[in-house]
Protein backbone atom coordinates (compact mmCIF):
# COMPACT_ATOMS: atom_id res chain seq x y z
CA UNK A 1 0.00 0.00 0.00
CA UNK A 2 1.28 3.38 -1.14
CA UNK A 3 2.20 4.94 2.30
CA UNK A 4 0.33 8.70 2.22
CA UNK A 5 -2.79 6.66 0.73
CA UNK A 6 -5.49 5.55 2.64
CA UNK A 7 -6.96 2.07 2.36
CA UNK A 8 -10.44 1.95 0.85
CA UNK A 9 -11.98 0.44 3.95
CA UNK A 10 -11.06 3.87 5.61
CA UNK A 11 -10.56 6.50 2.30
CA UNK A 12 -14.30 6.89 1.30
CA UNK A 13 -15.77 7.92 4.93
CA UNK A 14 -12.65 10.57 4.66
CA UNK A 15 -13.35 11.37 0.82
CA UNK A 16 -16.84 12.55 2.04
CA UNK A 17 -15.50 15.23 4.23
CA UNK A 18 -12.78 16.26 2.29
CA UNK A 19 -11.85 19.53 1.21
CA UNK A 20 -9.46 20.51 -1.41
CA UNK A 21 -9.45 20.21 -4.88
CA UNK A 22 -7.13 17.46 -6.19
CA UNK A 23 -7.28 13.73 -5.87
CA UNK A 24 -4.59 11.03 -6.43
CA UNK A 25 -6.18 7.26 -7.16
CA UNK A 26 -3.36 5.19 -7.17
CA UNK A 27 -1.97 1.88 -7.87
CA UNK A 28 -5.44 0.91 -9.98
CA UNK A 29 -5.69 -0.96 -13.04
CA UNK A 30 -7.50 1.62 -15.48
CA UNK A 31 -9.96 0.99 -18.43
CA UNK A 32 -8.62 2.87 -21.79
CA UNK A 33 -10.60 1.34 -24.27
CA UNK A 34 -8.90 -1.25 -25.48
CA UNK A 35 -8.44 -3.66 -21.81
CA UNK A 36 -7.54 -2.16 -18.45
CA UNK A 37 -3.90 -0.75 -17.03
CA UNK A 38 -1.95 -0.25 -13.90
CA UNK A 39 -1.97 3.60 -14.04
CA UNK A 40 -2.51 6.30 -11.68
CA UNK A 41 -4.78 9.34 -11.81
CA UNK A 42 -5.34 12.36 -11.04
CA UNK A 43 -8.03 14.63 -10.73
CA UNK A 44 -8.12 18.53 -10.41
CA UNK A 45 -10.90 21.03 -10.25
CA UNK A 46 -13.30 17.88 -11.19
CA UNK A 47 -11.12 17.15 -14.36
CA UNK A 48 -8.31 14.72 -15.29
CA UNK A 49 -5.17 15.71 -15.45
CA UNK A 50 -1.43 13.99 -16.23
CA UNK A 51 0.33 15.15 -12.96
CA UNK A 52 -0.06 17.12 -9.78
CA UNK A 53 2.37 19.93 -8.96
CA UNK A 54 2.00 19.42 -4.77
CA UNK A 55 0.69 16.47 -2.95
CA UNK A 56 -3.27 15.94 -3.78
CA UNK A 57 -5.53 17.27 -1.06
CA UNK A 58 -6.80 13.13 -0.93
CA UNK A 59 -5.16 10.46 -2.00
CA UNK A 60 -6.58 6.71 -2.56
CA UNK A 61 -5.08 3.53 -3.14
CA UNK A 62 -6.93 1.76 -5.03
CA UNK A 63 -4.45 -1.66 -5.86
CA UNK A 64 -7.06 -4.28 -6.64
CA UNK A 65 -9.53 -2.41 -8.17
CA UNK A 66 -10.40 -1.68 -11.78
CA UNK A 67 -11.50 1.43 -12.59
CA UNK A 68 -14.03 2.43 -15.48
CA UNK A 69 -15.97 5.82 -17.23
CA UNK A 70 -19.52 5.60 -15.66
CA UNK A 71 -22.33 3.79 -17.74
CA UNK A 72 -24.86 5.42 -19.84
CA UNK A 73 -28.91 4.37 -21.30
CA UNK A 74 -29.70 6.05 -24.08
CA UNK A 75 -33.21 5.39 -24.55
CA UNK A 76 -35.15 5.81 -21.35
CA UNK A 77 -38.70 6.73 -20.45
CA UNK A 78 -38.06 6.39 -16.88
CA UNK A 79 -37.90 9.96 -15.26
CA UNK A 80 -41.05 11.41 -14.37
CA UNK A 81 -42.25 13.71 -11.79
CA UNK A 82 -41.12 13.86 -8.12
CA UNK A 83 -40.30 11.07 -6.25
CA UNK A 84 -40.18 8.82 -8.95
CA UNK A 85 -37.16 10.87 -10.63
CA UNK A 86 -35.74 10.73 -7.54
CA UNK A 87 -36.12 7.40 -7.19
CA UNK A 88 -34.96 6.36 -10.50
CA UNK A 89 -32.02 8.73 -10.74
CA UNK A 90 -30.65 6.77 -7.27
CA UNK A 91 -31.36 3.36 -8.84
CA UNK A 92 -29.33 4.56 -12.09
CA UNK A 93 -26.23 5.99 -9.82
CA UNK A 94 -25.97 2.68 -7.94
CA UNK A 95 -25.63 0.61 -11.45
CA UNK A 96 -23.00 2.97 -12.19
CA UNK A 97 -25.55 4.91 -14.80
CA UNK A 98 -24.58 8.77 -14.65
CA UNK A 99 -25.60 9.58 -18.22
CA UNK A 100 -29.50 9.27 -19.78
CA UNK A 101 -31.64 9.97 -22.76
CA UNK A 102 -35.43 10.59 -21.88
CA UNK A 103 -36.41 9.55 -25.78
CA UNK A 104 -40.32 10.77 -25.49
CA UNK A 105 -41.39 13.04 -22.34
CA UNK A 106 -44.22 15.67 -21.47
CA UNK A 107 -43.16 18.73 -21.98
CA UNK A 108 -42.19 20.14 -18.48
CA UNK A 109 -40.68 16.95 -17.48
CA UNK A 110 -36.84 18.02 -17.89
CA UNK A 111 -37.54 21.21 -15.29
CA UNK A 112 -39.27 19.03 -13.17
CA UNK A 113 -36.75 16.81 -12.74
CA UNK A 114 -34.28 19.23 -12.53
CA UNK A 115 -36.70 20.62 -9.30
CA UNK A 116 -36.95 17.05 -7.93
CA UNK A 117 -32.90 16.91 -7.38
CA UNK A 118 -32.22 20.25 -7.17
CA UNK A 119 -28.56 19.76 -5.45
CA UNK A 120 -26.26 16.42 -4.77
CA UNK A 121 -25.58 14.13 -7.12
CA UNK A 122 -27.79 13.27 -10.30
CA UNK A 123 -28.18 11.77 -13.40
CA UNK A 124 -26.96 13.94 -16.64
CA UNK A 125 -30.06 13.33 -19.09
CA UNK A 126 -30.96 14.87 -22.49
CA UNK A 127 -34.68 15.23 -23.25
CA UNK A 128 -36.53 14.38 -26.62
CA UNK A 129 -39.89 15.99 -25.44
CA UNK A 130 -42.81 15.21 -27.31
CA UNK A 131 -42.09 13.42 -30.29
CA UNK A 132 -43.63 13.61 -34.16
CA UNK A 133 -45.96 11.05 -35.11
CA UNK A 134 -48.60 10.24 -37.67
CA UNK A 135 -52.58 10.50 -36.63
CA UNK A 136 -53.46 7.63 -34.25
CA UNK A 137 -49.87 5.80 -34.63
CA UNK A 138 -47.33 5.16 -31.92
CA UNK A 139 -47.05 6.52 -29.47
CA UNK A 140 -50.74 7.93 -29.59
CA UNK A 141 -52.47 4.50 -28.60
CA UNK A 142 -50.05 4.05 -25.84
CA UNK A 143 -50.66 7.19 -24.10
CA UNK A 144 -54.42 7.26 -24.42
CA UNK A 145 -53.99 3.79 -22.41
CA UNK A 146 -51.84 5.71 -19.67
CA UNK A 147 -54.02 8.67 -19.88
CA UNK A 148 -57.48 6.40 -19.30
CA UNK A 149 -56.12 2.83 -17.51
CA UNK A 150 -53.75 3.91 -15.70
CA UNK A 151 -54.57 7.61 -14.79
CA UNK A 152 -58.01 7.38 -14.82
CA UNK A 153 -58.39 10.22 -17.01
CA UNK A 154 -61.06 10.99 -19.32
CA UNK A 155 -60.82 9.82 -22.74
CA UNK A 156 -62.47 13.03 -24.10
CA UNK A 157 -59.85 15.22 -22.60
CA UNK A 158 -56.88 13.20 -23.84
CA UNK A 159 -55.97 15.01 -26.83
CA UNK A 160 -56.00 18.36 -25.66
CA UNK A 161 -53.75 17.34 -22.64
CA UNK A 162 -51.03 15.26 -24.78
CA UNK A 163 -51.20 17.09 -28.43
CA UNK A 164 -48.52 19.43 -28.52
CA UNK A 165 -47.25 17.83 -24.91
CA UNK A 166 -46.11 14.08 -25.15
CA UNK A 167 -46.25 14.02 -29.02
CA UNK A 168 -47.33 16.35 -32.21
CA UNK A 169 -48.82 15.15 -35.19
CA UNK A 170 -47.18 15.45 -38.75
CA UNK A 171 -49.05 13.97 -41.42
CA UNK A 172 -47.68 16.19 -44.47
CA UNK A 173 -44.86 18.20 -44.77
CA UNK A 174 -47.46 21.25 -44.57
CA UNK A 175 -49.02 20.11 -41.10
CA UNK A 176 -44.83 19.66 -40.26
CA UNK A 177 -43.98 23.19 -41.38
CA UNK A 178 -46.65 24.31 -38.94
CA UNK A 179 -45.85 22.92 -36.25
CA UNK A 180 -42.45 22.64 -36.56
CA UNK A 181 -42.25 26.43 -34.39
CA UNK A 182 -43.87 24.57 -31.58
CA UNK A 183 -41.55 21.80 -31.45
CA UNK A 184 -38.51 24.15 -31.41
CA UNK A 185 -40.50 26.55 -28.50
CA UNK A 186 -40.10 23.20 -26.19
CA UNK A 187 -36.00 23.15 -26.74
CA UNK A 188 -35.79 19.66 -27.22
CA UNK A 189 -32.16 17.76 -26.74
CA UNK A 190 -32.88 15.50 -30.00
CA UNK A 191 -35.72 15.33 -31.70
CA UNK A 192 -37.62 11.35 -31.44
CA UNK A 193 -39.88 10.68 -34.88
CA UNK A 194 -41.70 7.40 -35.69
CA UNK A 195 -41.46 5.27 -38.77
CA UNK A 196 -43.78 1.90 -38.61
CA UNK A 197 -44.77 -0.38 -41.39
CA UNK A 198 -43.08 1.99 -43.75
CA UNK A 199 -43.31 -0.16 -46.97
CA UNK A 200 -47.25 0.53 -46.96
CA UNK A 201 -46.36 3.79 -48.20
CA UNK A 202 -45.13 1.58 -51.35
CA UNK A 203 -48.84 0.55 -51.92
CA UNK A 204 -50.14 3.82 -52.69
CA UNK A 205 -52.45 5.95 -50.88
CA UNK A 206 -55.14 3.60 -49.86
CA UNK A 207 -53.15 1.94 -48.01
CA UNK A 208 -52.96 1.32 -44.27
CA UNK A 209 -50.28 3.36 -42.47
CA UNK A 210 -49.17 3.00 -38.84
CA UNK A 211 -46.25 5.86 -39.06
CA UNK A 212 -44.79 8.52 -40.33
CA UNK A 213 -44.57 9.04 -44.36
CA UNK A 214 -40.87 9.00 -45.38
CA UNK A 215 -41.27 11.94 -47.11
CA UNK A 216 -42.28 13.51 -43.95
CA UNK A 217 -39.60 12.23 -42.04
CA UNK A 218 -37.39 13.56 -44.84
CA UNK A 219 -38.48 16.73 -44.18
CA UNK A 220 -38.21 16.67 -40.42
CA UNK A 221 -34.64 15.76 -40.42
CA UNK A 222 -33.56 18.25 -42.69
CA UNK A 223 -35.43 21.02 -40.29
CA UNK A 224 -33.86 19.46 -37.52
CA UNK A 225 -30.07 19.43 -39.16
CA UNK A 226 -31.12 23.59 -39.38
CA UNK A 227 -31.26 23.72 -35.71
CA UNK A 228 -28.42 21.59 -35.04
CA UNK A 229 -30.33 18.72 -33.20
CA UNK A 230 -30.10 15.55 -33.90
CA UNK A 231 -33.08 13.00 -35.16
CA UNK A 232 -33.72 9.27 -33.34
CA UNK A 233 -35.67 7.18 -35.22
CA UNK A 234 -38.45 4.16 -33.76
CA UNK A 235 -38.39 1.71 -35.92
CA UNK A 236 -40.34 -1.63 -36.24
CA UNK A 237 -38.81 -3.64 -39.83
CA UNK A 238 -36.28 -3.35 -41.86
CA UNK A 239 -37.45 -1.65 -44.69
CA UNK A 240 -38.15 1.27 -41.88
CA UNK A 241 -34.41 1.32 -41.30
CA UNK A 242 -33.76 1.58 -45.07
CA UNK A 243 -35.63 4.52 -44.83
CA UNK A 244 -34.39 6.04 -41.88
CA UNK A 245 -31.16 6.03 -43.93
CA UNK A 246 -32.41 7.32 -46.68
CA UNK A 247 -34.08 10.51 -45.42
CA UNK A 248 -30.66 11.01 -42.67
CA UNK A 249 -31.58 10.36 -39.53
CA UNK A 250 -28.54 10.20 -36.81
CA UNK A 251 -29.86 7.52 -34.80
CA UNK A 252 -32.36 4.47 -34.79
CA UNK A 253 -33.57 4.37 -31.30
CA UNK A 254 -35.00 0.61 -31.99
CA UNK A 255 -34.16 -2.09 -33.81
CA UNK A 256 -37.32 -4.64 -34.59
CA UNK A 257 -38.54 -5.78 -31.28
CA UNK A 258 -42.00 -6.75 -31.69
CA UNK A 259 -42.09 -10.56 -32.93
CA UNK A 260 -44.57 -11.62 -29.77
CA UNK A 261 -47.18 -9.49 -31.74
CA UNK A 262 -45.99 -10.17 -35.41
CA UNK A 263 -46.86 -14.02 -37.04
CA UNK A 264 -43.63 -15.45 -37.36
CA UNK A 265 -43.70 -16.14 -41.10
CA UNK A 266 -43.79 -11.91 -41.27
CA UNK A 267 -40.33 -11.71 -39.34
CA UNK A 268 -38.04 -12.10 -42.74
CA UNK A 269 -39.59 -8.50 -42.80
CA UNK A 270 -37.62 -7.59 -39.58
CA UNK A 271 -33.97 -8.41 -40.55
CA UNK A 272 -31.38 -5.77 -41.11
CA UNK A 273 -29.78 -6.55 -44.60
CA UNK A 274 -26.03 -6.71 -44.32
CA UNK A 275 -26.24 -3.56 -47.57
CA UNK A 276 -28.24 -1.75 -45.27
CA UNK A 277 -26.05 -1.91 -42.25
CA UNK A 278 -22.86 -1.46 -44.51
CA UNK A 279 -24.68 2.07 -45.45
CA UNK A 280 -25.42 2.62 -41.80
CA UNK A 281 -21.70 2.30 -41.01
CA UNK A 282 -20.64 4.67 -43.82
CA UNK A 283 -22.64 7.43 -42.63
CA UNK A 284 -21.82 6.76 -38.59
CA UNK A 285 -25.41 6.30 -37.69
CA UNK A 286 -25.40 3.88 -34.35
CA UNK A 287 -28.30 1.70 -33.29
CA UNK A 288 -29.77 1.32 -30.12
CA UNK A 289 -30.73 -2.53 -29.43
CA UNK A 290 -33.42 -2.16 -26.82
CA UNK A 291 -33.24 -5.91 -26.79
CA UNK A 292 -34.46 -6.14 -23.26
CA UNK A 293 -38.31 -5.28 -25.22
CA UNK A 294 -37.63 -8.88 -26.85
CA UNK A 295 -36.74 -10.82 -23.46
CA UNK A 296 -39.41 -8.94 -21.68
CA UNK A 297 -41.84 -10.70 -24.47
CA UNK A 298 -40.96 -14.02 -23.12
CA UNK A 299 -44.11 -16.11 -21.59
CA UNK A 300 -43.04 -16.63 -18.16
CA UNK A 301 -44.36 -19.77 -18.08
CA UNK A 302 -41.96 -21.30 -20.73
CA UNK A 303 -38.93 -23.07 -20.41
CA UNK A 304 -36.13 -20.93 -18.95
CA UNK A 305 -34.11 -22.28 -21.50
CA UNK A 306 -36.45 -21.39 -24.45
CA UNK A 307 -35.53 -17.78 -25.98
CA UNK A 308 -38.14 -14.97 -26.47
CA UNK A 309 -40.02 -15.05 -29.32
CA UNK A 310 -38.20 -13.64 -32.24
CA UNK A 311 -34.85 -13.36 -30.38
CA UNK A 312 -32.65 -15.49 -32.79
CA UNK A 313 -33.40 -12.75 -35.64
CA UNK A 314 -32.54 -9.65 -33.27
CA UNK A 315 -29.28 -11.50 -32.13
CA UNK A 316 -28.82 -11.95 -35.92
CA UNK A 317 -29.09 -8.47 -36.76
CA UNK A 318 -26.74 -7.17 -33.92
CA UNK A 319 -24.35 -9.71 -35.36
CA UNK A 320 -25.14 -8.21 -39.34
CA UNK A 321 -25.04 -4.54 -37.56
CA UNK A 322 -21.49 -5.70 -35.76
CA UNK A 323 -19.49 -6.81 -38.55
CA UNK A 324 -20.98 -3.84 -40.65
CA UNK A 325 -19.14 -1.53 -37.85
CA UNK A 326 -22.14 -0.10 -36.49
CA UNK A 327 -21.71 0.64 -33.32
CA UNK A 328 -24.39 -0.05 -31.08
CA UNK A 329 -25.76 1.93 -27.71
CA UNK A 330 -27.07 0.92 -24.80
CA UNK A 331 -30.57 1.88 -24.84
CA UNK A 332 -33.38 -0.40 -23.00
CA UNK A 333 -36.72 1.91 -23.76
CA UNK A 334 -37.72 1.90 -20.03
CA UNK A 335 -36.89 -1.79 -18.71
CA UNK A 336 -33.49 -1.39 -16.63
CA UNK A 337 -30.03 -0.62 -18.50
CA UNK A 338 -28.79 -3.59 -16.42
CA UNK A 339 -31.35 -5.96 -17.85
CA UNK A 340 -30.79 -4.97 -21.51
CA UNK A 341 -26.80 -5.76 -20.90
CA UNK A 342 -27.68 -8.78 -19.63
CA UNK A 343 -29.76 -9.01 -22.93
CA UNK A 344 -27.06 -8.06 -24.95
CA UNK A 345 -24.69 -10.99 -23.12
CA UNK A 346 -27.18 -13.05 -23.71
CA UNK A 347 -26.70 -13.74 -27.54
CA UNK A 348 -23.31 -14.21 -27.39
CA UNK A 349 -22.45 -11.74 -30.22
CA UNK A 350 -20.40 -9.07 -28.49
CA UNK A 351 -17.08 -10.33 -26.24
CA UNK A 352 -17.18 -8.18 -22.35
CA UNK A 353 -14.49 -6.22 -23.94
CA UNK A 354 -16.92 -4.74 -26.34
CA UNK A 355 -19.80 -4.47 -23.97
CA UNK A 356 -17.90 -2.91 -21.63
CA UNK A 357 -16.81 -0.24 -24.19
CA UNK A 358 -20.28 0.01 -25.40
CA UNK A 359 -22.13 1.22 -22.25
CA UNK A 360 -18.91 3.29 -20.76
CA UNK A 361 -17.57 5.07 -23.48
CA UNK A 362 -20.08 4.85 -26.61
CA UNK A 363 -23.17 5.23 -25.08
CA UNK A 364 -21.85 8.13 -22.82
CA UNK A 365 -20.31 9.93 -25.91
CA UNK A 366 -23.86 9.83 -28.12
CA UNK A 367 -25.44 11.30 -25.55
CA UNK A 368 -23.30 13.96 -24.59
CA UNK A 369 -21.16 14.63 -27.79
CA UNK A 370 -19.86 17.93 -26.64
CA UNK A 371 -18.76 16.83 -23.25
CA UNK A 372 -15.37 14.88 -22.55
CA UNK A 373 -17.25 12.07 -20.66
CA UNK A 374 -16.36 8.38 -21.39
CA UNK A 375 -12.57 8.43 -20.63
CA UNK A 376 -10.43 8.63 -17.59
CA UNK A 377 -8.23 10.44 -19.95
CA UNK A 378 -6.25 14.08 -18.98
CA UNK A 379 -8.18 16.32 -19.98
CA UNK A 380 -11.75 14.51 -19.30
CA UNK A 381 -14.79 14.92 -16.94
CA UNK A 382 -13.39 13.37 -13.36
CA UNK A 383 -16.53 10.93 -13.47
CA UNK A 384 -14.99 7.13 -12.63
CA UNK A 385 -16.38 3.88 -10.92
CA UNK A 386 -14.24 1.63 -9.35
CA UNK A 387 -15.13 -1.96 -9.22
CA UNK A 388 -14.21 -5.02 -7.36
CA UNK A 389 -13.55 -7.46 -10.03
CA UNK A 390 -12.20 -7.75 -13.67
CA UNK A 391 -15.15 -7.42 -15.79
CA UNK A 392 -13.19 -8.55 -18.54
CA UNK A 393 -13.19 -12.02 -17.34
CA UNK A 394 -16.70 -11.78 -15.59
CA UNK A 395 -18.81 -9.17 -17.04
CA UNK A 396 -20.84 -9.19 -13.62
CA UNK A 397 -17.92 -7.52 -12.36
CA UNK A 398 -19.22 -4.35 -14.15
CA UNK A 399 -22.00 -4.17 -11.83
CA UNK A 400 -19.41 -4.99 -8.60
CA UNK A 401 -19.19 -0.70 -7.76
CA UNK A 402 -16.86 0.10 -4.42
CA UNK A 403 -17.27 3.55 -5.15
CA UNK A 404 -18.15 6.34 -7.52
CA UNK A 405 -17.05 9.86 -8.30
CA UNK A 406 -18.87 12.44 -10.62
CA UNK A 407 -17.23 15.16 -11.73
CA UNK A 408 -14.46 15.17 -9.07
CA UNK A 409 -16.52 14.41 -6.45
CA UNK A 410 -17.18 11.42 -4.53
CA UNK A 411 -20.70 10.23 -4.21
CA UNK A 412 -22.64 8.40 -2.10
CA UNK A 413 -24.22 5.39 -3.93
CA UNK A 414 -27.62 5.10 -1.98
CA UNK A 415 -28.47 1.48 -0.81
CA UNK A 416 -31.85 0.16 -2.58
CA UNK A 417 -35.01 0.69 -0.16
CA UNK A 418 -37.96 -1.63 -0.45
């Protein structure tokens, strides 16, 4: 043990209390990427830096420990209101989540999160607000079940609640161009669009749709790209994410989940075509798996060995997406960031060295682009956990946190309360 360091059995309880504004960690082994490190670092004014020019304020030895950039979800509809944000935000913390993307939220949901946790520790999240959809398609069903099931609202007063709040409707480029100053009054993080069932729009007009009109969505993203945001794209088969290319959306916040409700001689229609994922790694546009929607579809009564319905053709286009050189994010669309890694694990495609990189340093950079976050690098955001175990050999070891600092500061990870 390095001799001015104090042991981690003693250095947190001190680390609370401590004043001062540099920080030695020493003797860890230190995740860069590419496997982990013996290195040392240093922290100063909540930033990494190479050295320290006089002894650190608090040092911490932290020999048998491996040390990683926070975790990240990028496609969350878990923070609400009150005690529930407060709620979830802990949860997140103690899985070593520090980074978010709400990816469909009223519209006063980001400030009343923010007045939920108004000081301590919390999770960074970017907010999609109320996304653009088609008339009566997803998510308009959905919410008019919240609004009247769940909330016991009244079904004549859902529309003039949620229109304009949780979602806006877009059905030509005219209705988009008129709305479109609404959507920018909200000040929306990245804008969330819908694109179902696109091929009916290759039947002509009297057909069925359940989404958006490509040419819409064309639109859309090139108002967007105006305003510097970013578009993320809900997607349900493969000629959606064909089409998602097409018009130049930045990110597909799906891939095709929904095989428990789709007859299984339709789900050739859900595959990813190797051309199309070769395009999608040309332009940079990631994918987030939400794969935890397909294991959630599992009939609890079946054999624990049996997969989820469908799962074998999701694990198949991850693996199509993979060797394209898409890179995929970490994005569970509500279920728990932990459960969709364990998803991910699950199909065997990805080795822990690439799931590891995936939810601490590619996830973290898509949602925060502009921020040096995902690195213990000099130069980068002080944010760190420091595990127990290798989770390079055991990727359970990922969830194994001794301790967590955000931004230079140490922070309490709150136990779980019944």
């Amino acid at each position: 043990m390095h001799a001015s360091a104090l042991s981690f059995a003693a250095s947190f309880l001190a680390a609370a209390v401590a004043t001062g504004d540099t920080t030695a960690v020493l003797g860890g082994r230190v995740f860069d990427g590419t496997g982990f490190v013996p290195r040392d670092l240093f922290i100063r004014d909540g930033v990494f830096v190479d050295r320290l020019d006089a002894p650190p304020d608090l040092s911490i030895d932290a020999e048998g420990t491996w040390i990683v950039p926070p975790y990240a979800e990028c496609h969350t509809h878990t923070f609400l209101t009150g005690p529930i944000s407060v709620g979830n935000s802990e949860e997140f913390l103690r899985s070593g989540v520090f980074y978010a993307a709400s990816m469909n939220n009223s519209a006063g949901m980001a400030e009343a999160y923010q007045a939920a946790l108004p000081d301590g520790p919390r999770v960074d999240l970017i907010w999609a607000h109320g996304g653009i959809t088609r008339t009566e398609c997803h998510p308009v069903p959905l919410y008019r079940t919240i609004h009247v099931r769940w909330q016991g609202g009244d079904p004549d007063t859902f529309m003039s609640g949620a229109l304009g709040n949780v979602f806006h409707i877009a059905d030509t480029t005219e209705q988009l161009e008129a709305i479109w100053p609404y959507v920018r009054r909200g000040r929306p993080d990245i804008i969330k669009t819908f694109l179902l069932y696109s091929e009916s729009f290759d039947r002509g007009a009297d057909a069925e749709h359940k989404g958006m009109d490509p040419v819409v969505l064309r639109r859309l993203v090139e108002l967007a790209h105006e305003e510097g945001k970013r578009v993320a794209l809900h997607i349900e088969t493969g000629r959606d994410f064909e089409n998602g290319l097409e018009c130049g959306v930045d990110v597909f916040a799906h891939l095709p989940y929904d095989f428990a409700r789709t007859p299984e001689a339709d789900w050739g229609s859900m595959r990813i075509s190797p051309n199309a994922a070769a395009r999608a790694a040309e332009r940079g546009v990631p994918v987030m798996a939400t794969l935890s929607l397909v294991t959630a579809s599992k009939d609890p009564t079946s054999p624990p060995d049996e997969p989820a319905p469908g799962f074998a053709v999701a694990a198949d286009n991850l693996r199509v997406l993979k060797e394209a050189g898409v890179t995929i994010l970490v994005g569970s669309d509500a279920a728990s960031p932990v459960a969709e890694m364990n998803a991910l694990r699950e199909t065997g495609v990805f080795s822990n060295l690439e799931l590891l990189r995936m939810w601490s340093i590619d996830s973290p950079k898509f949602i925060f682009p502009e921020r040096d976050i995902g690195s213990l690098e000099p130069g980068a955001e002080a944010s760190l956990l420091v595990l127990e175990a290798d989770p390079l050999a055991e990727f359970e070891a990922a969830g194994q946190i001794r301790a967590a600092m955000k931004q230079g500061e140490w922070i309490e990870l709150q136990a779980a309360t019944d």
